[in-house]
C-alpha atoms as a PDB file:
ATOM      1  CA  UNK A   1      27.388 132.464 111.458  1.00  0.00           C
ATOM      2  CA  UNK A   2      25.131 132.543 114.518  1.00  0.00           C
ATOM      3  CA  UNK A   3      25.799 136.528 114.876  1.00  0.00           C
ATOM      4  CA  UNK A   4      25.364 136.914 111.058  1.00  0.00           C
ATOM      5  CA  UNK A   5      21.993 135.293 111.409  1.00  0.00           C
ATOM      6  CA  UNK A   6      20.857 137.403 114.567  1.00  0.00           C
ATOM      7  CA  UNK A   7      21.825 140.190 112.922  1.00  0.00           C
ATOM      8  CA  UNK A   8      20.109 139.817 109.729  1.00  0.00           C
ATOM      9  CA  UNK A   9      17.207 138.924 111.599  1.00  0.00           C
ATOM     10  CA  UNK A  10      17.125 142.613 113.661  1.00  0.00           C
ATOM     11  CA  UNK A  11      16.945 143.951 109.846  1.00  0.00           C
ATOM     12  CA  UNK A  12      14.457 142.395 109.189  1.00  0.00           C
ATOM     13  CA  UNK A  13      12.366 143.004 112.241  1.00  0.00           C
ATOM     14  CA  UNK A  14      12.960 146.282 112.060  1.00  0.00           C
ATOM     15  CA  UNK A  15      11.816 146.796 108.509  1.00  0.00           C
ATOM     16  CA  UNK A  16       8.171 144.895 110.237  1.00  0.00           C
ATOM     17  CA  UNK A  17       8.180 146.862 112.537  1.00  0.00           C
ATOM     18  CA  UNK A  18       8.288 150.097 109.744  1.00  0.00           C
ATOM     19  CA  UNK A  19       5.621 148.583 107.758  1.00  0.00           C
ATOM     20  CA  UNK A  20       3.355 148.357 111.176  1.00  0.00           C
ATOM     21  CA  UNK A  21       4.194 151.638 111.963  1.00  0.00           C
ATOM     22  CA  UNK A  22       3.186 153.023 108.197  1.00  0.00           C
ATOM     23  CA  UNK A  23       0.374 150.997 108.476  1.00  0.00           C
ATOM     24  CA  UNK A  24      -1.152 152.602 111.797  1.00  0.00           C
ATOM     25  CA  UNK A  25      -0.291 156.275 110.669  1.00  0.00           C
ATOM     26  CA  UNK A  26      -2.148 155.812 107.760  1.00  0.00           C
ATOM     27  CA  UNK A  27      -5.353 154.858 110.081  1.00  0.00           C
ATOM     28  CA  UNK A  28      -4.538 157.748 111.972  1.00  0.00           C
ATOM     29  CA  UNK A  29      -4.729 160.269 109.363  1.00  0.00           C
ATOM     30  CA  UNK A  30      -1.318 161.345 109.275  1.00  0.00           C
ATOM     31  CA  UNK A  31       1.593 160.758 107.195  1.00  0.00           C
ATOM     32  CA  UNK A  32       4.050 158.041 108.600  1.00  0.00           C
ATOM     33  CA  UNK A  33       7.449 160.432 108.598  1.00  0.00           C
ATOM     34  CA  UNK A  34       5.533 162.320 111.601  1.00  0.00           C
ATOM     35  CA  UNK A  35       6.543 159.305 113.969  1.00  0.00           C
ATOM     36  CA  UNK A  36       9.582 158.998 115.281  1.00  0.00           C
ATOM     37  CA  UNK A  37      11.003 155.222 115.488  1.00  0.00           C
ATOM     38  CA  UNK A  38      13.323 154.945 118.242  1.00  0.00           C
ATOM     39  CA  UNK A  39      15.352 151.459 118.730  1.00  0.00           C
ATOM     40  CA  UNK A  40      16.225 151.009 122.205  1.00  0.00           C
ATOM     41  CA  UNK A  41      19.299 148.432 122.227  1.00  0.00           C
ATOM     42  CA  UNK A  42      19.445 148.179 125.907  1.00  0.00           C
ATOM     43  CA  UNK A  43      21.476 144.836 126.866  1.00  0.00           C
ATOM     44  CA  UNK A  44      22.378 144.592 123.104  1.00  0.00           C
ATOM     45  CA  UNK A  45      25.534 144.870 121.727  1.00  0.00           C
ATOM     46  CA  UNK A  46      27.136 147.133 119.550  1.00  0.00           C
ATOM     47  CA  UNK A  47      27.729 145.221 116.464  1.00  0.00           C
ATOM     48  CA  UNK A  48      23.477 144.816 116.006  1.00  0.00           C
ATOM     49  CA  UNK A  49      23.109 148.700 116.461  1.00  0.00           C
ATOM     50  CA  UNK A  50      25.386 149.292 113.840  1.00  0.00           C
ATOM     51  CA  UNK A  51      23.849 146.685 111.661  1.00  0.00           C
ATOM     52  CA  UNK A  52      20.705 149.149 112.270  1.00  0.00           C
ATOM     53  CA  UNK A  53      22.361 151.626 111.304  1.00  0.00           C
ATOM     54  CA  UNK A  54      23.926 150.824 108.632  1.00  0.00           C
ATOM     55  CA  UNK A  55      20.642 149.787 107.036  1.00  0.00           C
ATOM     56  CA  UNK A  56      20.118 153.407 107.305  1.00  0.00           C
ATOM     57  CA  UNK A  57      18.655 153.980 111.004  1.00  0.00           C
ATOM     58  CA  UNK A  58      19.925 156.974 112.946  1.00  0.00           C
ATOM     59  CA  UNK A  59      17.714 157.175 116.145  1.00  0.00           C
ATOM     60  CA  UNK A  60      18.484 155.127 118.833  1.00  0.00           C
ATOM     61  CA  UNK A  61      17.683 154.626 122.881  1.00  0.00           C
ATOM     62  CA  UNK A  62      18.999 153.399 126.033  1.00  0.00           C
ATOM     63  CA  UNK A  63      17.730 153.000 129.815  1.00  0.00           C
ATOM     64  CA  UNK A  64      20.882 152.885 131.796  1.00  0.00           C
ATOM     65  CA  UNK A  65      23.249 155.365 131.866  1.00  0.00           C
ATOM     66  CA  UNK A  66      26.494 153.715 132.195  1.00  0.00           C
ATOM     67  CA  UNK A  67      25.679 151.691 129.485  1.00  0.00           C
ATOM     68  CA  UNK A  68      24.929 154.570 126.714  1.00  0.00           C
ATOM     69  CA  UNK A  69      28.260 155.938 128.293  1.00  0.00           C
ATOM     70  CA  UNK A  70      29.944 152.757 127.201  1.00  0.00           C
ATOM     71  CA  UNK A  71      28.444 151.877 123.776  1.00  0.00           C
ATOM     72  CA  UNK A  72      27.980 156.099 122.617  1.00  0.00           C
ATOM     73  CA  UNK A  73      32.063 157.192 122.314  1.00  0.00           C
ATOM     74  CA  UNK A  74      31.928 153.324 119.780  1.00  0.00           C
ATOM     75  CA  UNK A  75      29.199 154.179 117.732  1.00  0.00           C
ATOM     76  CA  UNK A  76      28.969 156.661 115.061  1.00  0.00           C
ATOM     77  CA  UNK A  77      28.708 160.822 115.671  1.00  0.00           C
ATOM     78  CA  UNK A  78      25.592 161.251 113.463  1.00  0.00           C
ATOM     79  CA  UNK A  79      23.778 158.554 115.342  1.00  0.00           C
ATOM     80  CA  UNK A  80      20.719 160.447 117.336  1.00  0.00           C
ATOM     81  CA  UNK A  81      20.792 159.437 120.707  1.00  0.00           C
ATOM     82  CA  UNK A  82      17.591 159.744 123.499  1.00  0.00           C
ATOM     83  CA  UNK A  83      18.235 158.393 126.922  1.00  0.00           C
ATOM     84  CA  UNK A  84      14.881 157.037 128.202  1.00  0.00           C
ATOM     85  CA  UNK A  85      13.644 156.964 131.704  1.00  0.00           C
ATOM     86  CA  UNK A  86      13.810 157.960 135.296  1.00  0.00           C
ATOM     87  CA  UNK A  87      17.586 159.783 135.338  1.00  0.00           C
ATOM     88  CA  UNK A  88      19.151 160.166 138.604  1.00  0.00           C
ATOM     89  CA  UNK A  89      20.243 163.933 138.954  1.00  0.00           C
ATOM     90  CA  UNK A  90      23.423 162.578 140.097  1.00  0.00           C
ATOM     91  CA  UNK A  91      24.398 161.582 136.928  1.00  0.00           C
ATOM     92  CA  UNK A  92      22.986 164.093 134.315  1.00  0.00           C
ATOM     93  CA  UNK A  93      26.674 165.573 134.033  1.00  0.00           C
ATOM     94  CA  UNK A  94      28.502 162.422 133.306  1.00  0.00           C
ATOM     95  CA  UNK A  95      26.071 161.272 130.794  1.00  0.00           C
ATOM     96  CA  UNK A  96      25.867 164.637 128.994  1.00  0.00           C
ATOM     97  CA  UNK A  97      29.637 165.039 128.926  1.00  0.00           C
ATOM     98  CA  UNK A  98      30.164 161.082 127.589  1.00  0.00           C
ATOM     99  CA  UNK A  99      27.840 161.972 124.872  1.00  0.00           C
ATOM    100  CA  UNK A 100      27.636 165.017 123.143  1.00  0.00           C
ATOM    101  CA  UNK A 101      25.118 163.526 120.601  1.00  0.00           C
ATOM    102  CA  UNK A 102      22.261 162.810 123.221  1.00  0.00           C
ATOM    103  CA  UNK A 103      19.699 164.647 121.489  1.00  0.00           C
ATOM    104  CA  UNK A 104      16.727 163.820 123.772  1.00  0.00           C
ATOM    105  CA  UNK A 105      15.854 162.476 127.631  1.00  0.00           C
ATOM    106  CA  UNK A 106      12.284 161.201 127.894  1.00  0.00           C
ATOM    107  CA  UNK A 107      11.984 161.980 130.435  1.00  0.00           C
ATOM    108  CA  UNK A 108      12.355 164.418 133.076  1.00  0.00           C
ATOM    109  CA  UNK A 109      10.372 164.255 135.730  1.00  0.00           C
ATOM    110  CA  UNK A 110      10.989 166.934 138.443  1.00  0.00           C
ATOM    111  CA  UNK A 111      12.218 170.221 138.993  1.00  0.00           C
ATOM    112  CA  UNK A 112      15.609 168.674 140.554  1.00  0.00           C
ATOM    113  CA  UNK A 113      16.558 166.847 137.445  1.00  0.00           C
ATOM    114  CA  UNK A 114      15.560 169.780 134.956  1.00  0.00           C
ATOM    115  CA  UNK A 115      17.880 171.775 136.856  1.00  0.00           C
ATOM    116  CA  UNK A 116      20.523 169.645 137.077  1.00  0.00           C
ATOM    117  CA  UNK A 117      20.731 169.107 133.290  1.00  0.00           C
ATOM    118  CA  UNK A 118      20.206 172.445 132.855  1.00  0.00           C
ATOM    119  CA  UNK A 119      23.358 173.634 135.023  1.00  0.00           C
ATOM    120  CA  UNK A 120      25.390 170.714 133.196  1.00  0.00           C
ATOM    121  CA  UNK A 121      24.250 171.706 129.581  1.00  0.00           C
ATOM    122  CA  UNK A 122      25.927 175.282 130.359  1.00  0.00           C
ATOM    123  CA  UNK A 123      28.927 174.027 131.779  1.00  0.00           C
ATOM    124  CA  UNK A 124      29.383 171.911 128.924  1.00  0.00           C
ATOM    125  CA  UNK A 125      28.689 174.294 126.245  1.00  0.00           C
ATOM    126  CA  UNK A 126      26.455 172.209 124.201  1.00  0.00           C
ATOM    127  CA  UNK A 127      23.464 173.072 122.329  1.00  0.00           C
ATOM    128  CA  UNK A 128      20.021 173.323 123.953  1.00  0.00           C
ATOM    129  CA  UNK A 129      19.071 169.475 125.266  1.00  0.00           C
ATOM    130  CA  UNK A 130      15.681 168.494 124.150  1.00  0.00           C
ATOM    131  CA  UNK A 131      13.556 166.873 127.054  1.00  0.00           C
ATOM    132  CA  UNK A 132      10.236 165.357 127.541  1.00  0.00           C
ATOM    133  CA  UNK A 133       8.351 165.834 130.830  1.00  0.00           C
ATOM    134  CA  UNK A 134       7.086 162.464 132.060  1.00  0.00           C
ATOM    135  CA  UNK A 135       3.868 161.564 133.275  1.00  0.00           C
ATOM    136  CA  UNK A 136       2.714 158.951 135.512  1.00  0.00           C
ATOM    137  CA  UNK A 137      -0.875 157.849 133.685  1.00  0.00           C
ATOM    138  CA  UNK A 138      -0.872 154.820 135.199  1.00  0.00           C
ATOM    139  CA  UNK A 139      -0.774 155.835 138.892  1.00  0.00           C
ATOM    140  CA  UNK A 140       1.693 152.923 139.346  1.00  0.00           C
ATOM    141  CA  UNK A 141       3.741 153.323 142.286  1.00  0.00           C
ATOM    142  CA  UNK A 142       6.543 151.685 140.714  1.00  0.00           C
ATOM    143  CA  UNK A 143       6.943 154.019 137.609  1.00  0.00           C
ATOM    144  CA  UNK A 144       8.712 157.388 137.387  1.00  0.00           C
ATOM    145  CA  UNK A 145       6.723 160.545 136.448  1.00  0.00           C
ATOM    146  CA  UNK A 146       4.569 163.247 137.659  1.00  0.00           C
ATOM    147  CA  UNK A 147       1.050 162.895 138.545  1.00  0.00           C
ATOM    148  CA  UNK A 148      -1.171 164.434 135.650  1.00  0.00           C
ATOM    149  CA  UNK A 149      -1.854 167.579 137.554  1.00  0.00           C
ATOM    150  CA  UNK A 150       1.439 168.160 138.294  1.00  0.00           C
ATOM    151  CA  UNK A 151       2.767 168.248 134.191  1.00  0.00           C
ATOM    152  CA  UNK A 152       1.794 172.194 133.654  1.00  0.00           C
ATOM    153  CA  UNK A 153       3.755 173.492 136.465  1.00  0.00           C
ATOM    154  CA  UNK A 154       6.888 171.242 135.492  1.00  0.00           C
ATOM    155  CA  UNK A 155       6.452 171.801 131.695  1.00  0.00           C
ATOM    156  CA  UNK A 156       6.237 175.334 132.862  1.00  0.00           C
ATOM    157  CA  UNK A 157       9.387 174.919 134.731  1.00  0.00           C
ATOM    158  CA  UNK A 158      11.526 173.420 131.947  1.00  0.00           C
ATOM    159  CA  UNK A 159      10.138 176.114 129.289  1.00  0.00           C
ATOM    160  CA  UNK A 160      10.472 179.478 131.504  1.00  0.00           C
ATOM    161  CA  UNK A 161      12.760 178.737 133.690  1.00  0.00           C
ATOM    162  CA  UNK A 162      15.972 176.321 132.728  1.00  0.00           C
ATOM    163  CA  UNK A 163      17.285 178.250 129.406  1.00  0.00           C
ATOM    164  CA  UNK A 164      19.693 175.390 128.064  1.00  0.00           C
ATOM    165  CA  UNK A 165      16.928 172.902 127.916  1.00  0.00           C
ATOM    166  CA  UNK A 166      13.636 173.135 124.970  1.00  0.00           C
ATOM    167  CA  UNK A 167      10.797 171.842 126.102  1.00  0.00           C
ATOM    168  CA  UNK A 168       9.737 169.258 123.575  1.00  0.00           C
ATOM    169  CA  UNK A 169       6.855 167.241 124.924  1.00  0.00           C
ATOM    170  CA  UNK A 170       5.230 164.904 127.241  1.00  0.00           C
ATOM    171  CA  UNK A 171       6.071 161.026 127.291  1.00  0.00           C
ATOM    172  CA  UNK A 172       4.550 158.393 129.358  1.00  0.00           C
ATOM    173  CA  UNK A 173       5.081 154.679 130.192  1.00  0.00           C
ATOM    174  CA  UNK A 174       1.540 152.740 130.272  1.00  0.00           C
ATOM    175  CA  UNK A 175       0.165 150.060 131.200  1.00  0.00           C
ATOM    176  CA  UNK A 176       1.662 146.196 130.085  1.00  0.00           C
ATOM    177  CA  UNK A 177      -2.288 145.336 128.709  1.00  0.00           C
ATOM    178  CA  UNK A 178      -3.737 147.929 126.265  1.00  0.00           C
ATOM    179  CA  UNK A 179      -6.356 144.906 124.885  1.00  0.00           C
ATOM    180  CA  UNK A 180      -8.727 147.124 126.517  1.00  0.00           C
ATOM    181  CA  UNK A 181      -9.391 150.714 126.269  1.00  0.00           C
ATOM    182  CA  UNK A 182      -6.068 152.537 126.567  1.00  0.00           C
ATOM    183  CA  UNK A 183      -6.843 154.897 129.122  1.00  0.00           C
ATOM    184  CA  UNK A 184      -3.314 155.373 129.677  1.00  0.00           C
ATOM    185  CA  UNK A 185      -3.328 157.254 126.200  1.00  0.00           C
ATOM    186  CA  UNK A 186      -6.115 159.699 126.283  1.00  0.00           C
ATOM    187  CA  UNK A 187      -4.533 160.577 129.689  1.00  0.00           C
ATOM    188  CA  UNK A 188      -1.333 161.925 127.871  1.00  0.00           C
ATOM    189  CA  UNK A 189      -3.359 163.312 124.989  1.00  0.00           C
ATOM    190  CA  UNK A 190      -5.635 165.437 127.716  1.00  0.00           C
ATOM    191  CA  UNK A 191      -2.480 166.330 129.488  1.00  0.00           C
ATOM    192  CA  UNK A 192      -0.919 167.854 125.917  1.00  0.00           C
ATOM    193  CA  UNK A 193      -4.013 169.731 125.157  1.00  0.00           C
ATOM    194  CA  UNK A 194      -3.916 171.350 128.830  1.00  0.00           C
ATOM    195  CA  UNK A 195       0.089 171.989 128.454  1.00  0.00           C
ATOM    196  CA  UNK A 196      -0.174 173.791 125.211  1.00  0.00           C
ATOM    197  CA  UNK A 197      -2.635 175.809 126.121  1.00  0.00           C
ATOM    198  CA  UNK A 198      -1.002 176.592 129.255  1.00  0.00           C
ATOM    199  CA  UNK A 199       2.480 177.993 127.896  1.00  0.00           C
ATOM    200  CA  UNK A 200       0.494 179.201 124.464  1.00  0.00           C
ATOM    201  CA  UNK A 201       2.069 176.703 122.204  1.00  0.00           C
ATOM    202  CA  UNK A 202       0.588 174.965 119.273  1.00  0.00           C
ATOM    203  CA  UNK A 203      -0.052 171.333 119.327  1.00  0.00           C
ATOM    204  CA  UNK A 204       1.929 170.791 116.752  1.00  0.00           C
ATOM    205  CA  UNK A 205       5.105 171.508 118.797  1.00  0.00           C
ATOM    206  CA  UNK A 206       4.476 169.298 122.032  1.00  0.00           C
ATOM    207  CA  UNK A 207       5.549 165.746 120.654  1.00  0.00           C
ATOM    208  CA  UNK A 208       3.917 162.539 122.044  1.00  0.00           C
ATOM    209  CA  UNK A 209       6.063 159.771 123.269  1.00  0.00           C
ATOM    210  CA  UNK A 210       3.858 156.772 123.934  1.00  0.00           C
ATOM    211  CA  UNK A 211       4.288 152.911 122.737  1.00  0.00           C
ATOM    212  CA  UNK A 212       6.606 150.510 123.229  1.00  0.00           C
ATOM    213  CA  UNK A 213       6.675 147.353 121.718  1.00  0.00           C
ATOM    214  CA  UNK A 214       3.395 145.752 122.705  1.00  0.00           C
ATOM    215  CA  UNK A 215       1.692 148.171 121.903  1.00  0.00           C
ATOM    216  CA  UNK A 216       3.235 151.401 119.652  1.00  0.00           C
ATOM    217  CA  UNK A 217       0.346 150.625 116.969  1.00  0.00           C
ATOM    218  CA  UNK A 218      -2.701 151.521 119.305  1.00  0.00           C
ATOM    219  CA  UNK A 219      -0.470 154.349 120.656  1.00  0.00           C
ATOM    220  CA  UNK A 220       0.289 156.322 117.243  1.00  0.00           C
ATOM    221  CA  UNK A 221      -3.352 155.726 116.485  1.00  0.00           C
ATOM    222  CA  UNK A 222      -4.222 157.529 119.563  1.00  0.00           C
ATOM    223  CA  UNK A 223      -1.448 160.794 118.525  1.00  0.00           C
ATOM    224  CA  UNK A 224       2.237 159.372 119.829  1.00  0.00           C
ATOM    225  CA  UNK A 225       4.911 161.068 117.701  1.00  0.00           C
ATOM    226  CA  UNK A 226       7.543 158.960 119.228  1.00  0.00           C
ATOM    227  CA  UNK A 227       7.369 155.193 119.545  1.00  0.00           C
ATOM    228  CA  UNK A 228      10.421 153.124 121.537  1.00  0.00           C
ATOM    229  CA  UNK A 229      10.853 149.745 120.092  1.00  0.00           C
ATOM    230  CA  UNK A 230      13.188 147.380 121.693  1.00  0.00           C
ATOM    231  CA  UNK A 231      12.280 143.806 121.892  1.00  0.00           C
ATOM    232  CA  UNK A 232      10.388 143.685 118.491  1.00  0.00           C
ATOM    233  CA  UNK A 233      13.161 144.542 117.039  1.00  0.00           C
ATOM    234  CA  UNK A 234      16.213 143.338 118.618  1.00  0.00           C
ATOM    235  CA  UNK A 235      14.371 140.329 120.294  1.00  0.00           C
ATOM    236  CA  UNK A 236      14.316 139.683 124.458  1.00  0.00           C
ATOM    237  CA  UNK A 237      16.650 141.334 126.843  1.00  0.00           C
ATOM    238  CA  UNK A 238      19.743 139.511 128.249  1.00  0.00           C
ATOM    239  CA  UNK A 239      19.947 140.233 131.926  1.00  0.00           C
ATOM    240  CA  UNK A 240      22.430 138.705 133.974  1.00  0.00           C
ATOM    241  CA  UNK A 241      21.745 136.734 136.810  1.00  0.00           C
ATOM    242  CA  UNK A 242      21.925 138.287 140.023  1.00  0.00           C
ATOM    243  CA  UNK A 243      25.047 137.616 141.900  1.00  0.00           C
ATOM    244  CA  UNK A 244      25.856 139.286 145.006  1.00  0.00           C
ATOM    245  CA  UNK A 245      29.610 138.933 144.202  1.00  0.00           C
ATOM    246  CA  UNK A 246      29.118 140.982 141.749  1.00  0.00           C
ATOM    247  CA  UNK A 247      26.405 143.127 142.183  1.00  0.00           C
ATOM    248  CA  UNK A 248      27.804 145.117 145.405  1.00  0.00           C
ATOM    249  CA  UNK A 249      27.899 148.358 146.755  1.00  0.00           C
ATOM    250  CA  UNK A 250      31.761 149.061 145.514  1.00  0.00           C
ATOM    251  CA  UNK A 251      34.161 150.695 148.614  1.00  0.00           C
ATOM    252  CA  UNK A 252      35.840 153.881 147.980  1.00  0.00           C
ATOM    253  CA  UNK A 253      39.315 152.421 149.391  1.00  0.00           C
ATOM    254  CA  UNK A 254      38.874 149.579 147.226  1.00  0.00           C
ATOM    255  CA  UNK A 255      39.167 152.002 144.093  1.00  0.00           C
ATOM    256  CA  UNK A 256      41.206 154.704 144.644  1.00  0.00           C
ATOM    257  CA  UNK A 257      41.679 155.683 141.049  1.00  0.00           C
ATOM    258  CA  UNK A 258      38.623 156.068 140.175  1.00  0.00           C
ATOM    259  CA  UNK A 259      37.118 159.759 139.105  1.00  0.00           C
ATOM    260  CA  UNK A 260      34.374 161.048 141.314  1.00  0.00           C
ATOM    261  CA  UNK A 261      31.707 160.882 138.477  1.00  0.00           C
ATOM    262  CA  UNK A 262      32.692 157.385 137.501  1.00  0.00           C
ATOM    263  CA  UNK A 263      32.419 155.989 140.939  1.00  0.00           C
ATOM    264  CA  UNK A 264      29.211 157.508 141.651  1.00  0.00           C
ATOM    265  CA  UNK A 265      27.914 155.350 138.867  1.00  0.00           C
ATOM    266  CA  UNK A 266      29.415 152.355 140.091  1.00  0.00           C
ATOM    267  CA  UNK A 267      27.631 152.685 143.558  1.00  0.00           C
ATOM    268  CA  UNK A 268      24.294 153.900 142.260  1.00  0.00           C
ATOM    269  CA  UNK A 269      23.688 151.126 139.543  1.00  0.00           C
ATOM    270  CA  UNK A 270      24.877 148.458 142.462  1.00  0.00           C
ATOM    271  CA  UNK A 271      22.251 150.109 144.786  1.00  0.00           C
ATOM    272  CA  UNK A 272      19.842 150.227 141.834  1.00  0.00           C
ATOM    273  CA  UNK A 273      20.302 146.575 141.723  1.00  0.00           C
ATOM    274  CA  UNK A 274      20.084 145.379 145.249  1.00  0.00           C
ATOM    275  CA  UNK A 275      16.950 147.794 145.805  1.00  0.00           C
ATOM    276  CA  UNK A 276      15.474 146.109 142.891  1.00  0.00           C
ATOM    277  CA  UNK A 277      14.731 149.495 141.675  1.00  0.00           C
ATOM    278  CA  UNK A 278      12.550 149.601 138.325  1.00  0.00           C
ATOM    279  CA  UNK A 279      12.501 152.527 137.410  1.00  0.00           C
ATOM    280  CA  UNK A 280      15.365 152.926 135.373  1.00  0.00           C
ATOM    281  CA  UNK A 281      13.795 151.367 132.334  1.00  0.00           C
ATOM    282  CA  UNK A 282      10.967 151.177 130.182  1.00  0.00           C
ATOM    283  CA  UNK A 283      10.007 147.642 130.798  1.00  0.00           C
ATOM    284  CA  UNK A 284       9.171 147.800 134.363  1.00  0.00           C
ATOM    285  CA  UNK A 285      10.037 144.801 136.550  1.00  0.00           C
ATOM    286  CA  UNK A 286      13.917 143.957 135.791  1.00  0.00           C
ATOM    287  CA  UNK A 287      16.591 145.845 136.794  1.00  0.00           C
ATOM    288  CA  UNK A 288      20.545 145.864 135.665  1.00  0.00           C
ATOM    289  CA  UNK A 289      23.687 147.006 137.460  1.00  0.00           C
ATOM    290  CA  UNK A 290      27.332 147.425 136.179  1.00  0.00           C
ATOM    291  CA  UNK A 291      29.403 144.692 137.735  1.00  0.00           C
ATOM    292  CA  UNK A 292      32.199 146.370 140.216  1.00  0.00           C
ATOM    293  CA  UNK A 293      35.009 144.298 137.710  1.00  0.00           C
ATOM    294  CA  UNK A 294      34.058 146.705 135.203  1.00  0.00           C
ATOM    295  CA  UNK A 295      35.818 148.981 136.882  1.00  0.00           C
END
């Protein structure tokens, strides 16, 4: 009864959040089905993205790789996956190859990982992998992303030089307070304008992703295309407790059976978590790693 409940309530959040969104297009000027809703379910279980999506939501997010490994192969095919976040370049090939519906990563944020998902989209044979180049507003030393006058020479990059990826747009993770003037915003909106002029695109084809769930109203009033709503809709995360039994640097002898790519995940999400590394996820300051049991 208790997951019944929950469940029903991430319906009806989600339909709020909908209405807010409608709601802050219209004060924008532009029509609500030109921004994107994506429901990031990271730390949630299956059972409430499908109850998403079987009230008729396709687009969905996730900050850790291993775990949009795990829940991707159990969810449905049509489902429109965007991985969002700093990516390690070490494990662009696993995740593309677990999920051949990833249809975005916001975002990329150097030459090393464009080329790396480049080189793993050909080997793979997919289609083109969309990507967003991500941009440090903030100046926060823990967040991912290139400075602002570094985004035309890596947009520039991604568009002209790595063929299996399409350039879709910039993305940024602000500020926690936007009470005040969102700075953060008008950063990313200046950035766009300089972008599109630089590689001779319209506007209209460089998407926005800015907002999460404190403040995605301010930010599609300000242009974003693309808001990512997790805790508004599926209520707080569920971290686990940090445990050093756990949470350990796993030894190759120890797991002898493992594949190379698998393994690799196992030691980078421990390190992720001892380093207290937070830049994995869009809600700086908390970190995850996959237990070595799960493997």
């Amino acid at each position: 009864m208790a997951a019944q409940a929950a469940e029903g309530a991430v319906v009806t959040a989600f339909r709020s959040v909908l209405s807010r969104v409608h709601q802050a297009a219209e004060r924008s000027g532009r029509p609500y089905e030109r921004v994107r809703v994506v429901a990031v379910s990271k730390t949630k279980p299956i059972s409430l993205i499908r109850q998403l999506y079987d009230a008729g939501h396709r687009c969905f997010g996730e900050n850790y790789v291993q775990e949009l490994i795990e829940k991707g192969p159990q969810l449905p095919e049509d489902i429109v996956w965007h991985f969002i976040g700093h990516l390690q370049s070490n494990k662009a090939k696993a995740l593309l190859a677990a999920v051949p519906n990833l249809d975005m990563v916001e975002g990329v944020d150097n030459e090393k990982i464009a080329n790396h998902l480049d080189r793993a989209v050909a080997n793979i044979g997919r289609k083109p992998l969309r990507v967003l180049v991500q941009v440090n507003t903030s100046g926060e030393a823990s967040k991912s992303g290139v400075d602002p006058s570094g985004c035309i020479e890596l947009a520039k990059h991604v568009k002209l030089e790595c063929p299996n990826l399409e350039f879709s747009g910039l993305m940024t993770i602000g500020m926690a307070d936007y009470s005040s003037t969102p700075e953060n915003f008008r950063t990313l909106l200046n950035c766009k304008t300089e972008v599109c002029k630089a590689l001779g695109i319209t506007e209209q084809l460089c998407e926005l992703s800015m907002g999460m769930s404190g403040d995605f109203e301010q930010a599609i009033e300000k242009g974003s295309t693309n808001v990512r709503i997790g805790s508004t809709i599926f209520g707080p995360r569920e971290y686990p407790k940090k445990d050093n039994s756990l949470y350990q640097s796993p030894c190759r002898r120890d797991f002898p059976k493992l594949s190379s790519d698998i393994y690799s995940l196992a030691v980078d999400d421990a390190n992720d978590y001892d380093n207290g590394n937070i830049m994995l996820n869009s809600n700086p300051g908390q970190s995850i790693a996959t237990p070595v049991e799960a493997f």
